[in-house]
PDB file of N, CA and C in Angstrom:
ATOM      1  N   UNK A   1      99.534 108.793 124.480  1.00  0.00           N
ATOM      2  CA  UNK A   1      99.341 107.363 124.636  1.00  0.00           C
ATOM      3  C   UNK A   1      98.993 106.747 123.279  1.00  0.00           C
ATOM      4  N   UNK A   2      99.362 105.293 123.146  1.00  0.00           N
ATOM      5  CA  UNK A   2      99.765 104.777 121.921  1.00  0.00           C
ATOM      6  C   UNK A   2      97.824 104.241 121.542  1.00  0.00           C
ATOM      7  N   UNK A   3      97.327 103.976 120.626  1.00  0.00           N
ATOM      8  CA  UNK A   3      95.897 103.782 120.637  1.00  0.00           C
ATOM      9  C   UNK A   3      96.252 101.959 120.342  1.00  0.00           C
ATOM     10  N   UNK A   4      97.249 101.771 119.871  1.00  0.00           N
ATOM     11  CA  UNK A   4      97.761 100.478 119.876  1.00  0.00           C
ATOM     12  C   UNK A   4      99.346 100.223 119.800  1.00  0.00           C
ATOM     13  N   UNK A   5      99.919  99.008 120.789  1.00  0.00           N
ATOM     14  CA  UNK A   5     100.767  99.099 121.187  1.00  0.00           C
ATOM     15  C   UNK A   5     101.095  97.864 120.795  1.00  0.00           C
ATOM     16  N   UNK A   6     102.495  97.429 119.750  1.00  0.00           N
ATOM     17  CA  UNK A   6     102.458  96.547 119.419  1.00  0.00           C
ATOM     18  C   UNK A   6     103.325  95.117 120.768  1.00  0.00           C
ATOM     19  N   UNK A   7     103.121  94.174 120.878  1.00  0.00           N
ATOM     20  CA  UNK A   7     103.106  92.925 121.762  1.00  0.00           C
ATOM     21  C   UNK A   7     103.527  91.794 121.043  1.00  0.00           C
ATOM     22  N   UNK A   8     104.165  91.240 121.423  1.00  0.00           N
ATOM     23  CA  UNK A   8     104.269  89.472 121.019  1.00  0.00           C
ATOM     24  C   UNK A   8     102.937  88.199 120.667  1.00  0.00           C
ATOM     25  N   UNK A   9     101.616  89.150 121.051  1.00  0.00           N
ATOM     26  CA  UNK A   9     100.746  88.593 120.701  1.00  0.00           C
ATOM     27  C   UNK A   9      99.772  88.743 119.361  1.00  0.00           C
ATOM     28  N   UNK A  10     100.733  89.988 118.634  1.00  0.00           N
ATOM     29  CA  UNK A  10     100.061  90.201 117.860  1.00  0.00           C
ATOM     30  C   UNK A  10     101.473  89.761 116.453  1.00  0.00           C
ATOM     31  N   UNK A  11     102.097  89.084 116.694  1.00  0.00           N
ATOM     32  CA  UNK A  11     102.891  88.337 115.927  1.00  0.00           C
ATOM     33  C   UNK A  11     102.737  87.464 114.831  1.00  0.00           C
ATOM     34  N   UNK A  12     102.964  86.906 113.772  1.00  0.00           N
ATOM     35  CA  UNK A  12     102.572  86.359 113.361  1.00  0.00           C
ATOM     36  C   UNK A  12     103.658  84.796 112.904  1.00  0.00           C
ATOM     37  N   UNK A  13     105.060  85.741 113.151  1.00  0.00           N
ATOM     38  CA  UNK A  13     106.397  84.761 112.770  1.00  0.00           C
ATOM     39  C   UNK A  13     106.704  85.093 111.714  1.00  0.00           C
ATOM     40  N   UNK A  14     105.777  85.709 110.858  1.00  0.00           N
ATOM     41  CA  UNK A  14     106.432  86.010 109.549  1.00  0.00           C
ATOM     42  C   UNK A  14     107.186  87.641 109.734  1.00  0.00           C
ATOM     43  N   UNK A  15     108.670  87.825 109.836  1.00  0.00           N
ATOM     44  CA  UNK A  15     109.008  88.533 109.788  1.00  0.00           C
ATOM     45  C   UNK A  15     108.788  89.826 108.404  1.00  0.00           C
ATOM     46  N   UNK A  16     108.394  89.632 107.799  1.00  0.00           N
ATOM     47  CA  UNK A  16     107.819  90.550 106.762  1.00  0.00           C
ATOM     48  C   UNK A  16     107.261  91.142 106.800  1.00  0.00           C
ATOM     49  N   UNK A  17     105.447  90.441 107.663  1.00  0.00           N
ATOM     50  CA  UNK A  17     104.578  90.519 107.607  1.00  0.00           C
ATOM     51  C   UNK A  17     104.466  91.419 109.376  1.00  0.00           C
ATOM     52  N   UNK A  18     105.028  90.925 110.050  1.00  0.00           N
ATOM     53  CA  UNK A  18     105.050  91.408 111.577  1.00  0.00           C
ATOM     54  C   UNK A  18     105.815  93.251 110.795  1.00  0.00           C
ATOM     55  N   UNK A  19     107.080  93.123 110.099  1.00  0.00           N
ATOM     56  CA  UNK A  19     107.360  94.380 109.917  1.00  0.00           C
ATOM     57  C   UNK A  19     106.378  95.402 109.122  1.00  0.00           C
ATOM     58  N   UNK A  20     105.589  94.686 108.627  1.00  0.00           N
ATOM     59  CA  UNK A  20     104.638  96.037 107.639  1.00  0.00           C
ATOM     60  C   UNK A  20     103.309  96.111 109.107  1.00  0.00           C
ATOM     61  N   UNK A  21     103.131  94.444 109.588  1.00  0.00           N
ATOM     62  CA  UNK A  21     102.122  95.179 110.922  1.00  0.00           C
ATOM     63  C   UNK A  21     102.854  96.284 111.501  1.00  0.00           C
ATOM     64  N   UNK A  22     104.105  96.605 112.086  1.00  0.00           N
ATOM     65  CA  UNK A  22     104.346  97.436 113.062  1.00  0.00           C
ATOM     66  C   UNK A  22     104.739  98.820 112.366  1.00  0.00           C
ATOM     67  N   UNK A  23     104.587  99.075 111.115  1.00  0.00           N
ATOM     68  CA  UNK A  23     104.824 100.146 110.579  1.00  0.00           C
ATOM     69  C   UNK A  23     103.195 100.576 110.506  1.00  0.00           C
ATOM     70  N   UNK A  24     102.066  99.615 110.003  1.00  0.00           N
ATOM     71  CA  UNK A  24     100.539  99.945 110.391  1.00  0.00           C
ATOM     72  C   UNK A  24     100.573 100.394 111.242  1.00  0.00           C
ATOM     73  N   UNK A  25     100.846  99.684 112.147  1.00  0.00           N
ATOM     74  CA  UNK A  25     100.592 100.325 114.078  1.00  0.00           C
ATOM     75  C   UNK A  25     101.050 102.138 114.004  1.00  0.00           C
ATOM     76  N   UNK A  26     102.107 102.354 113.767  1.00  0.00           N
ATOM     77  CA  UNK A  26     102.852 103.527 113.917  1.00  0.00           C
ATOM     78  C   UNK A  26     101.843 104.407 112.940  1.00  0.00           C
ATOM     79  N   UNK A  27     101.705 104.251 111.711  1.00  0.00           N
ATOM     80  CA  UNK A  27     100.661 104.859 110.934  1.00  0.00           C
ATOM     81  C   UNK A  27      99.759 105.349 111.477  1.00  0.00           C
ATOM     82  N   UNK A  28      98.817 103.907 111.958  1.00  0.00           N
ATOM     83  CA  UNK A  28      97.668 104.048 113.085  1.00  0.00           C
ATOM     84  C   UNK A  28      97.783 104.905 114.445  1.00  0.00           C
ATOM     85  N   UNK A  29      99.004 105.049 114.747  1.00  0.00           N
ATOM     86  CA  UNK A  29      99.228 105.762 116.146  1.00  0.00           C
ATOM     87  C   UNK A  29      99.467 107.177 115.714  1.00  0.00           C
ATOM     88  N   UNK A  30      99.937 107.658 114.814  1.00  0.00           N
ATOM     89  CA  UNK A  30     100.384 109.075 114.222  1.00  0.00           C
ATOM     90  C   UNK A  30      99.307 109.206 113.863  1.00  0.00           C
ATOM     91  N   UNK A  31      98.346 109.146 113.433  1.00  0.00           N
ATOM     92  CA  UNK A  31      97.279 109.658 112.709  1.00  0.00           C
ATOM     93  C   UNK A  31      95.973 109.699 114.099  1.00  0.00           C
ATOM     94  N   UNK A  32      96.013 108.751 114.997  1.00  0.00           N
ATOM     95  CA  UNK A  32      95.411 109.084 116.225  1.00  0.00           C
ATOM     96  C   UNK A  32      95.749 110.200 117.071  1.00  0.00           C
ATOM     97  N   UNK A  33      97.221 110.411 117.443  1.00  0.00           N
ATOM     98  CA  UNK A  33      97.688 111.631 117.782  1.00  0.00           C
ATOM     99  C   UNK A  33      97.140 112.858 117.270  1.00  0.00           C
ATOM    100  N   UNK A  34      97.428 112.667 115.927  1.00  0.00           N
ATOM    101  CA  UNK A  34      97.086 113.788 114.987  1.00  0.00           C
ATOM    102  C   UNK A  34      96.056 114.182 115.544  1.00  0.00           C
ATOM    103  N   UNK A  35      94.788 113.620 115.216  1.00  0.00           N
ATOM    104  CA  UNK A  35      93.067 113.767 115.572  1.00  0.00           C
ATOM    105  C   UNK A  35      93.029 114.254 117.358  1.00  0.00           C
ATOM    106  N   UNK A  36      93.771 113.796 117.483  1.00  0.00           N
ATOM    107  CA  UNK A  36      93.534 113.945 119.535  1.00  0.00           C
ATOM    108  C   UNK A  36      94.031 114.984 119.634  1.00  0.00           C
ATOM    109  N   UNK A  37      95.035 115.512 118.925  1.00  0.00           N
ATOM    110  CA  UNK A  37      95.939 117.193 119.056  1.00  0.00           C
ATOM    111  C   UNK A  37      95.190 118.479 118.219  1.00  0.00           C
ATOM    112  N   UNK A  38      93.890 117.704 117.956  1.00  0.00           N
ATOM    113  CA  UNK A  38      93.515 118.298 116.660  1.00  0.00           C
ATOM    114  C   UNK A  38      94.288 119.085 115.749  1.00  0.00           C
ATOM    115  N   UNK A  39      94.824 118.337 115.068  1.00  0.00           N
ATOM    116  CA  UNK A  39      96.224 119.000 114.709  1.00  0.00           C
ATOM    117  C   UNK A  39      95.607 118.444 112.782  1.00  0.00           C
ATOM    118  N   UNK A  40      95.098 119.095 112.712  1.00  0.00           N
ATOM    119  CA  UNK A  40      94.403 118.810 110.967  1.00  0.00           C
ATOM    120  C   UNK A  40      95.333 118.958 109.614  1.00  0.00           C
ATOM    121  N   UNK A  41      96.276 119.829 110.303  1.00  0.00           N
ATOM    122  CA  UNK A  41      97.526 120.180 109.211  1.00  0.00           C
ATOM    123  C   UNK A  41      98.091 118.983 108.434  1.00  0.00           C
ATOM    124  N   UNK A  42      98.437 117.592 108.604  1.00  0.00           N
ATOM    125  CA  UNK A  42      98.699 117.245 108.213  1.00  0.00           C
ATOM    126  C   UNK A  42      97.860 115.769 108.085  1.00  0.00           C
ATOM    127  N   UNK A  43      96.923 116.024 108.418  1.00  0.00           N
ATOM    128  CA  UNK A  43      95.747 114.486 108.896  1.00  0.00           C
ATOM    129  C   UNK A  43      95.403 113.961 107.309  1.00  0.00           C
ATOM    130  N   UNK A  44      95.553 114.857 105.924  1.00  0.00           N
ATOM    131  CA  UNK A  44      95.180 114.119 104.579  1.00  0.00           C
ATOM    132  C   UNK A  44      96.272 113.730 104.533  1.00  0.00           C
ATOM    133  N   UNK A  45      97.597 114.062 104.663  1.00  0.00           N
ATOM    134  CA  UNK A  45      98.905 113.120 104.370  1.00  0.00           C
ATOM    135  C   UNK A  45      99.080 111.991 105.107  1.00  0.00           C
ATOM    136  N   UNK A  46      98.272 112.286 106.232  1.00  0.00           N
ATOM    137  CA  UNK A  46      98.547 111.138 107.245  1.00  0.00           C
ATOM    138  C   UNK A  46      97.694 109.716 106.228  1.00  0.00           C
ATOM    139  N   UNK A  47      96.570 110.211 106.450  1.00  0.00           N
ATOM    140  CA  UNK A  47      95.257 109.217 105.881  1.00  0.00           C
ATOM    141  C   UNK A  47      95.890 108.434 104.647  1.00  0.00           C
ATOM    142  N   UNK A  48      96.567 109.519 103.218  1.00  0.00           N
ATOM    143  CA  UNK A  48      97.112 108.896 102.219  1.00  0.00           C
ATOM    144  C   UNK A  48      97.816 107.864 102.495  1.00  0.00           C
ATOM    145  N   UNK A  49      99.184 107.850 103.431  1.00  0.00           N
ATOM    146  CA  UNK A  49     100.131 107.250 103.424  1.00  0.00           C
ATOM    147  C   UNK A  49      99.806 106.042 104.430  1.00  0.00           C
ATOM    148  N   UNK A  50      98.349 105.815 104.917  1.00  0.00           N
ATOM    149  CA  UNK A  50      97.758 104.797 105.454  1.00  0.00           C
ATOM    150  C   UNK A  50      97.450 103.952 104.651  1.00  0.00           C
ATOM    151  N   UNK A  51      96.373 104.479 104.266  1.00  0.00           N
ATOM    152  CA  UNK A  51      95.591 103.693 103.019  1.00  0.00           C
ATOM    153  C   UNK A  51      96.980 103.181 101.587  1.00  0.00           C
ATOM    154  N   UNK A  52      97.151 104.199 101.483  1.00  0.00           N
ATOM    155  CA  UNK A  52      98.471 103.657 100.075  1.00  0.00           C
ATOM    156  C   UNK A  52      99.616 102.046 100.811  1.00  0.00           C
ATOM    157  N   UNK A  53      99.985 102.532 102.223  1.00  0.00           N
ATOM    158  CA  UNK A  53     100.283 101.224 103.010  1.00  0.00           C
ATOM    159  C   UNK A  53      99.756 100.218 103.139  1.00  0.00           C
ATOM    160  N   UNK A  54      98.300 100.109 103.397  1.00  0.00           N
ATOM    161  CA  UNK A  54      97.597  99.508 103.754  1.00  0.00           C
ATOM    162  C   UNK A  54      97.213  98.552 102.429  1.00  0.00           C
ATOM    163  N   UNK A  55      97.200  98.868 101.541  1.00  0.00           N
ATOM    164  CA  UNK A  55      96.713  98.750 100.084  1.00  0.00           C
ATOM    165  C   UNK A  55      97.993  97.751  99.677  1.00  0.00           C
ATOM    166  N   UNK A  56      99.018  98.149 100.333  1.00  0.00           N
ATOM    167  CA  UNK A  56     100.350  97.522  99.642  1.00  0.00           C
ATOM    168  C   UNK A  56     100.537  96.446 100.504  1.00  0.00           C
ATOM    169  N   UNK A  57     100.367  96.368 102.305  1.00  0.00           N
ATOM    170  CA  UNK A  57     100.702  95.229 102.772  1.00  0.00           C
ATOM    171  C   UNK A  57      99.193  94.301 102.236  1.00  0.00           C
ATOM    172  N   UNK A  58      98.028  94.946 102.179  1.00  0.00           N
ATOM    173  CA  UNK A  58      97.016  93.236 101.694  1.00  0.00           C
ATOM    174  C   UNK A  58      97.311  92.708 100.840  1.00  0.00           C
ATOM    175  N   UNK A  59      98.516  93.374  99.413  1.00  0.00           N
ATOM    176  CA  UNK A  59      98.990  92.449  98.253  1.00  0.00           C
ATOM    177  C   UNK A  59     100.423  91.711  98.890  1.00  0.00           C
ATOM    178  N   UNK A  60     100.714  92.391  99.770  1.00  0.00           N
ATOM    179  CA  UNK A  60     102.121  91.255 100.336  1.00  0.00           C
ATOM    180  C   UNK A  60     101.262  90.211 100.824  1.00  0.00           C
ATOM    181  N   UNK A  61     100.130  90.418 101.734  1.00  0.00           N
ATOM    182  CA  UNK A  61     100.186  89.227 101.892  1.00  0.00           C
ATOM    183  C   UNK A  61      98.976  88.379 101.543  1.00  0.00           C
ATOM    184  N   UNK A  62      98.405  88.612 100.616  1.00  0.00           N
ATOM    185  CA  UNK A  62      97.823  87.872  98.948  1.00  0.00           C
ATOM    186  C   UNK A  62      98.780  87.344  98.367  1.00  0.00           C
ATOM    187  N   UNK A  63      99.944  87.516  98.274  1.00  0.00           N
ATOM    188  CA  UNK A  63     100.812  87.080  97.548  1.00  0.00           C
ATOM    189  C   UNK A  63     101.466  86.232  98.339  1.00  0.00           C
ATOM    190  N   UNK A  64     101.704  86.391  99.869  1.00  0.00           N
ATOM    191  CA  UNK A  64     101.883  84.653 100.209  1.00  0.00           C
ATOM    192  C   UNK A  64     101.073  83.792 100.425  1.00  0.00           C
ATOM    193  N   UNK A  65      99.813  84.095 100.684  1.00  0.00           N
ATOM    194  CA  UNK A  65      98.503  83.234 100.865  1.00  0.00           C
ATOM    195  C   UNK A  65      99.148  82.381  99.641  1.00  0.00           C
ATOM    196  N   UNK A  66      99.089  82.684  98.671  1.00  0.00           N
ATOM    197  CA  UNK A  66      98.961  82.090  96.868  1.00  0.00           C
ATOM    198  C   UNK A  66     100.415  81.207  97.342  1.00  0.00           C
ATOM    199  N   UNK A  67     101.673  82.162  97.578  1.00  0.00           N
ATOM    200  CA  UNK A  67     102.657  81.513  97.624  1.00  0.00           C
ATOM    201  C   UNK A  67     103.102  80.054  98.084  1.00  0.00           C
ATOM    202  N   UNK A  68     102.166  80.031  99.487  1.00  0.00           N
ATOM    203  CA  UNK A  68     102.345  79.035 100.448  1.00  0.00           C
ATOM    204  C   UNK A  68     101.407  78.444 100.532  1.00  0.00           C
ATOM    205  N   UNK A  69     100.173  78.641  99.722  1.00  0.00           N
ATOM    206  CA  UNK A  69      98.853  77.676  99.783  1.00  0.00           C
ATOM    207  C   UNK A  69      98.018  77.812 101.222  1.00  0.00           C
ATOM    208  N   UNK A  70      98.333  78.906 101.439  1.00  0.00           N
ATOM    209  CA  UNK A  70      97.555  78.796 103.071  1.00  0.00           C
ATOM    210  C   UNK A  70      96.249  78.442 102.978  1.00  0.00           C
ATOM    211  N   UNK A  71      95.955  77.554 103.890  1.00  0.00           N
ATOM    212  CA  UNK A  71      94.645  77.575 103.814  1.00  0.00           C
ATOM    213  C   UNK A  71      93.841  77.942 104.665  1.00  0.00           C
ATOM    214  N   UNK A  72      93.971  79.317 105.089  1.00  0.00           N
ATOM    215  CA  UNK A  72      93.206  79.913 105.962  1.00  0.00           C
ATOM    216  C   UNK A  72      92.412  81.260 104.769  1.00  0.00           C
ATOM    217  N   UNK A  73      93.037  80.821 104.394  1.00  0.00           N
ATOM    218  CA  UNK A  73      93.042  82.564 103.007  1.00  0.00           C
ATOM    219  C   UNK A  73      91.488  82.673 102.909  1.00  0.00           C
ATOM    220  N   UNK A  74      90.517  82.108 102.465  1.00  0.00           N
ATOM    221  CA  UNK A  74      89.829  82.613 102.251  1.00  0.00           C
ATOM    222  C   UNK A  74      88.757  83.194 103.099  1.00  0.00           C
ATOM    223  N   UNK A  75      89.221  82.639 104.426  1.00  0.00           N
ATOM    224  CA  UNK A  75      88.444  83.330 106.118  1.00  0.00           C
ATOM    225  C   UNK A  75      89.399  84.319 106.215  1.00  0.00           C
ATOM    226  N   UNK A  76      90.570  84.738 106.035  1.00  0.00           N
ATOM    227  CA  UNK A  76      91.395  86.027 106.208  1.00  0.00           C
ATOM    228  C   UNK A  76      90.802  87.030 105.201  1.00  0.00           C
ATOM    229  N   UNK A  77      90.447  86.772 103.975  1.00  0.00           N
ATOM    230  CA  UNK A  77      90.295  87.398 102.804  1.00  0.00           C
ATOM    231  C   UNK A  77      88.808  88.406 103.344  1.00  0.00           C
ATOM    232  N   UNK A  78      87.645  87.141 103.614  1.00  0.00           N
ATOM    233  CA  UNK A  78      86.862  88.124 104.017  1.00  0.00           C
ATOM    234  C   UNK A  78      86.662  88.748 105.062  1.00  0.00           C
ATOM    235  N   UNK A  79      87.378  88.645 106.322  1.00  0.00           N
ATOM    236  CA  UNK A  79      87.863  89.336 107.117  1.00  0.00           C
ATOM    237  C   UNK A  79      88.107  90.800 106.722  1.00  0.00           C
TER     238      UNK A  79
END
């Protein structure tokens, strides 16, 4: 079972941004598996290729905050 399952509610419209969420999700769901199968063999590659993702979608979307002037950015930021 998925620990998160992605929905239309967790959308955002920005197709960019919805595609790096649903590759998180999958990240997030493989690496839950992992831990639940206790399956440790590969749980530091898992973790890397989270965090190194994770690291890369908050500059995608820092970089449209700036782009588009959002002005929600700085309640997302410290979020």
């Amino acid at each position: 079972m998925e620990l998160i399952a992605w929905n239309d509610s967790l959308a955002t419209g920005i197709s960019i941004i919805d595609a790096q969420h649903k590759v998180l999700i999958n990240k997030l769901n493989k690496l839950n598996s992992s831990i639940k199968a206790l399956n440790d063999s590969g749980l530091n590659i898992l973790l890397d290729e989270l965090l190194e993702y994770t690291f890369y979608h908050f500059e995608t979307e820092e970089n449209y905050f700036e782009e588009f002037d959002y002005e929600g950015k700085e309640a997302h930021l410290k979020e």
